[in-house]
C-alpha atoms as a PDB file:
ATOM      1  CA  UNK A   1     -87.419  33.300 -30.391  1.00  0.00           C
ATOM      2  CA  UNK A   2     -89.111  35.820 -32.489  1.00  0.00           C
ATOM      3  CA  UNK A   3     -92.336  36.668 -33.421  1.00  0.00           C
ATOM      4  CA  UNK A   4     -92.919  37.468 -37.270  1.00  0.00           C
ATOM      5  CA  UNK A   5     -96.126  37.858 -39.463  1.00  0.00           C
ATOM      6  CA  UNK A   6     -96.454  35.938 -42.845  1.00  0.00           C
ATOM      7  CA  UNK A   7     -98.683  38.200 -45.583  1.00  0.00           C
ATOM      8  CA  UNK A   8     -99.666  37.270 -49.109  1.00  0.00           C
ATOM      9  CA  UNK A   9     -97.381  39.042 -51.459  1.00  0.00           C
ATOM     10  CA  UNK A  10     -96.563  38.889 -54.836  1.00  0.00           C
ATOM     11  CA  UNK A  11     -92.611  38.861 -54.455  1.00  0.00           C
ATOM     12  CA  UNK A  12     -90.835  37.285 -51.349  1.00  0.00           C
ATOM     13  CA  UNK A  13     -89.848  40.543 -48.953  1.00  0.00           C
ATOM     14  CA  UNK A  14     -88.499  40.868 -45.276  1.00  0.00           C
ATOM     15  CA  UNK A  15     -89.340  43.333 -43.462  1.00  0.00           C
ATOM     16  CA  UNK A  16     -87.310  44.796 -40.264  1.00  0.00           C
ATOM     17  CA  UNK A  17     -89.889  46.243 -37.995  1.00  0.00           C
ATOM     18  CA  UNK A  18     -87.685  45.467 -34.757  1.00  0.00           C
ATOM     19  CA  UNK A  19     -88.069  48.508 -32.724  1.00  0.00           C
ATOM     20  CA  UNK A  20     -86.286  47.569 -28.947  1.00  0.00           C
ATOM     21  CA  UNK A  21     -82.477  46.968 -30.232  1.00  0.00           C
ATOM     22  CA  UNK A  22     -79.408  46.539 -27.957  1.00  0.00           C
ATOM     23  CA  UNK A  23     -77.564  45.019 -30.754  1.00  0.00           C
ATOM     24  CA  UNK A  24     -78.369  46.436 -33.963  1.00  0.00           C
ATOM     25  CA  UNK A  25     -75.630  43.690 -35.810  1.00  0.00           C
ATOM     26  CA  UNK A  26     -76.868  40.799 -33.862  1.00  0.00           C
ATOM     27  CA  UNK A  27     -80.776  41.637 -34.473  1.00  0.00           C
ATOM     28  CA  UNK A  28     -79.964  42.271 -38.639  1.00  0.00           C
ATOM     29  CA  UNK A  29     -78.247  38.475 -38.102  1.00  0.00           C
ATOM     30  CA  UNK A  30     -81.534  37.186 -36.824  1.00  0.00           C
ATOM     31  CA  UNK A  31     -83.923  38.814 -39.274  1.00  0.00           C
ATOM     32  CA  UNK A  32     -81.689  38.094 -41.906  1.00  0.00           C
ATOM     33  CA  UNK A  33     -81.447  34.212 -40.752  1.00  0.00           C
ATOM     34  CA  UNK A  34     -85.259  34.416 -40.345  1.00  0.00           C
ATOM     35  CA  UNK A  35     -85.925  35.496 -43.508  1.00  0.00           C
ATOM     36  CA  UNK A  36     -83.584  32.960 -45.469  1.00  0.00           C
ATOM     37  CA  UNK A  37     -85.195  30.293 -43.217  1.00  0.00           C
ATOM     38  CA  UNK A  38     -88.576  31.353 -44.424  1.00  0.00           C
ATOM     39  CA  UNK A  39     -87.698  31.633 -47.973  1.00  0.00           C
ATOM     40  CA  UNK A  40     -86.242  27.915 -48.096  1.00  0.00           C
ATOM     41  CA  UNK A  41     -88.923  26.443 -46.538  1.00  0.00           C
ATOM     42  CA  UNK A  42     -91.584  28.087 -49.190  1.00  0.00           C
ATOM     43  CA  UNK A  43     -89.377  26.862 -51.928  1.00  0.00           C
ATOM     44  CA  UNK A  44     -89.040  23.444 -51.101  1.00  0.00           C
ATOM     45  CA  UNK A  45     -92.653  23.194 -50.476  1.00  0.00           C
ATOM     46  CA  UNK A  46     -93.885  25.015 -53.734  1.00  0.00           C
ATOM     47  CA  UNK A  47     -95.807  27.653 -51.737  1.00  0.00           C
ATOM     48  CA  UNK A  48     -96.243  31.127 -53.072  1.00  0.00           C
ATOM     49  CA  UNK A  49     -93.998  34.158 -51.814  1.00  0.00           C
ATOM     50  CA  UNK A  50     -94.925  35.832 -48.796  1.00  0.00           C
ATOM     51  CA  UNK A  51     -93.750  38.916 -47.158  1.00  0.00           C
ATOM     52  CA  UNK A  52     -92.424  38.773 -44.090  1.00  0.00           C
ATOM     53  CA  UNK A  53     -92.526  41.006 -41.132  1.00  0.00           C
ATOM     54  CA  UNK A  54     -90.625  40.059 -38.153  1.00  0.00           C
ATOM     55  CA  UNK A  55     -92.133  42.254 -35.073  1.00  0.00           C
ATOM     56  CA  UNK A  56     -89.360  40.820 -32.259  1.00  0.00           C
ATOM     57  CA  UNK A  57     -86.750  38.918 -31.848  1.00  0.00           C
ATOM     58  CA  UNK A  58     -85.015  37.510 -28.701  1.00  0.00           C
ATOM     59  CA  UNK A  59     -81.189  37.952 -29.779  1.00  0.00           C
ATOM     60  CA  UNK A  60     -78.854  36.550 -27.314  1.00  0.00           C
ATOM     61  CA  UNK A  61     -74.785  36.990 -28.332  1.00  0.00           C
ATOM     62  CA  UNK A  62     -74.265  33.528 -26.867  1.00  0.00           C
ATOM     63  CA  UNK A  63     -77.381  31.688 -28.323  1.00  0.00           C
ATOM     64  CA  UNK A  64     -77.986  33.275 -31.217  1.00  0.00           C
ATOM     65  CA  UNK A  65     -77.090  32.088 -34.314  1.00  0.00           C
ATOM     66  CA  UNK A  66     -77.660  31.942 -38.179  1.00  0.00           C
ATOM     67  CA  UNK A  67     -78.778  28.312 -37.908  1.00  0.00           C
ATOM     68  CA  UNK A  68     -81.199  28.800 -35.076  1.00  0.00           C
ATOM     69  CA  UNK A  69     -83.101  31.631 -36.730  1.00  0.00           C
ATOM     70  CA  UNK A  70     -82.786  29.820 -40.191  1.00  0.00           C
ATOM     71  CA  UNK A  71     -85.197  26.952 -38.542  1.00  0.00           C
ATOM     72  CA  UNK A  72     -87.429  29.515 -37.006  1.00  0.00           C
ATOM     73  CA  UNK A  73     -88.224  30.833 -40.220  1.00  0.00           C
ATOM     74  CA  UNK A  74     -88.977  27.535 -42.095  1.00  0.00           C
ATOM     75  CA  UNK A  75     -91.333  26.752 -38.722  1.00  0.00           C
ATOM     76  CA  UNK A  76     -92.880  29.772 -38.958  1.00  0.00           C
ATOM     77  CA  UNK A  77     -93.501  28.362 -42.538  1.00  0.00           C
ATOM     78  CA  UNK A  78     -94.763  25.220 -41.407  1.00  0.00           C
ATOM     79  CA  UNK A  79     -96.907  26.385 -38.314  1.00  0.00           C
ATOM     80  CA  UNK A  80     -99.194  29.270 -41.006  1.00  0.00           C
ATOM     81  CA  UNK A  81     -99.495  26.453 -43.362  1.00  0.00           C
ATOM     82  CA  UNK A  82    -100.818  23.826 -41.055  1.00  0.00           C
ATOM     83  CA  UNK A  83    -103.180  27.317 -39.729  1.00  0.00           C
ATOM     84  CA  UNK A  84    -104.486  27.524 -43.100  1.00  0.00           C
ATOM     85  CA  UNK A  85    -105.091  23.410 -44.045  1.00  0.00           C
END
């Protein structure tokens, strides 16, 4: 789970603003997975870059993993487009 804010921006950027860390490693894991997540999904559906500012993030060191986060991002993707149709 996390909870991230998608802004218009010229270049694609992620931004850490995570401020309640146990585990610094496993949270950079999860924003990093968020943010790759995000960036795939705007490429494969030809939408402009956006930066991205992930707020929170529920990391877990059993159920979190680069593949979990990777789909968060590209729903986070698909949940602000289907805001903005």
């Amino acid at each position: 789970m996390a909870r991230v804010d998608l802004e218009p921006a010229e270049e694609f950027e992620v931004v850490d603003a995570v401020t309640e860390v146990a585990d610094r490693e496993l949270v950079d894991m999860c924003v990093a997975s968020l943010g790759a997540g995000v960036a795939a999904e705007l490429r494969d559906e030809g939408l402009p870059p956006v930066r991205v500012v992930v707020r929170w993030v529920l990391a877990h060191a059993v159920d979190s993993n680069e593949y979990v986060y990777r789909e968060a991002g590209r729903r986070a993707v698909r949940a602000a487009a289907q805001h903005l149709a």
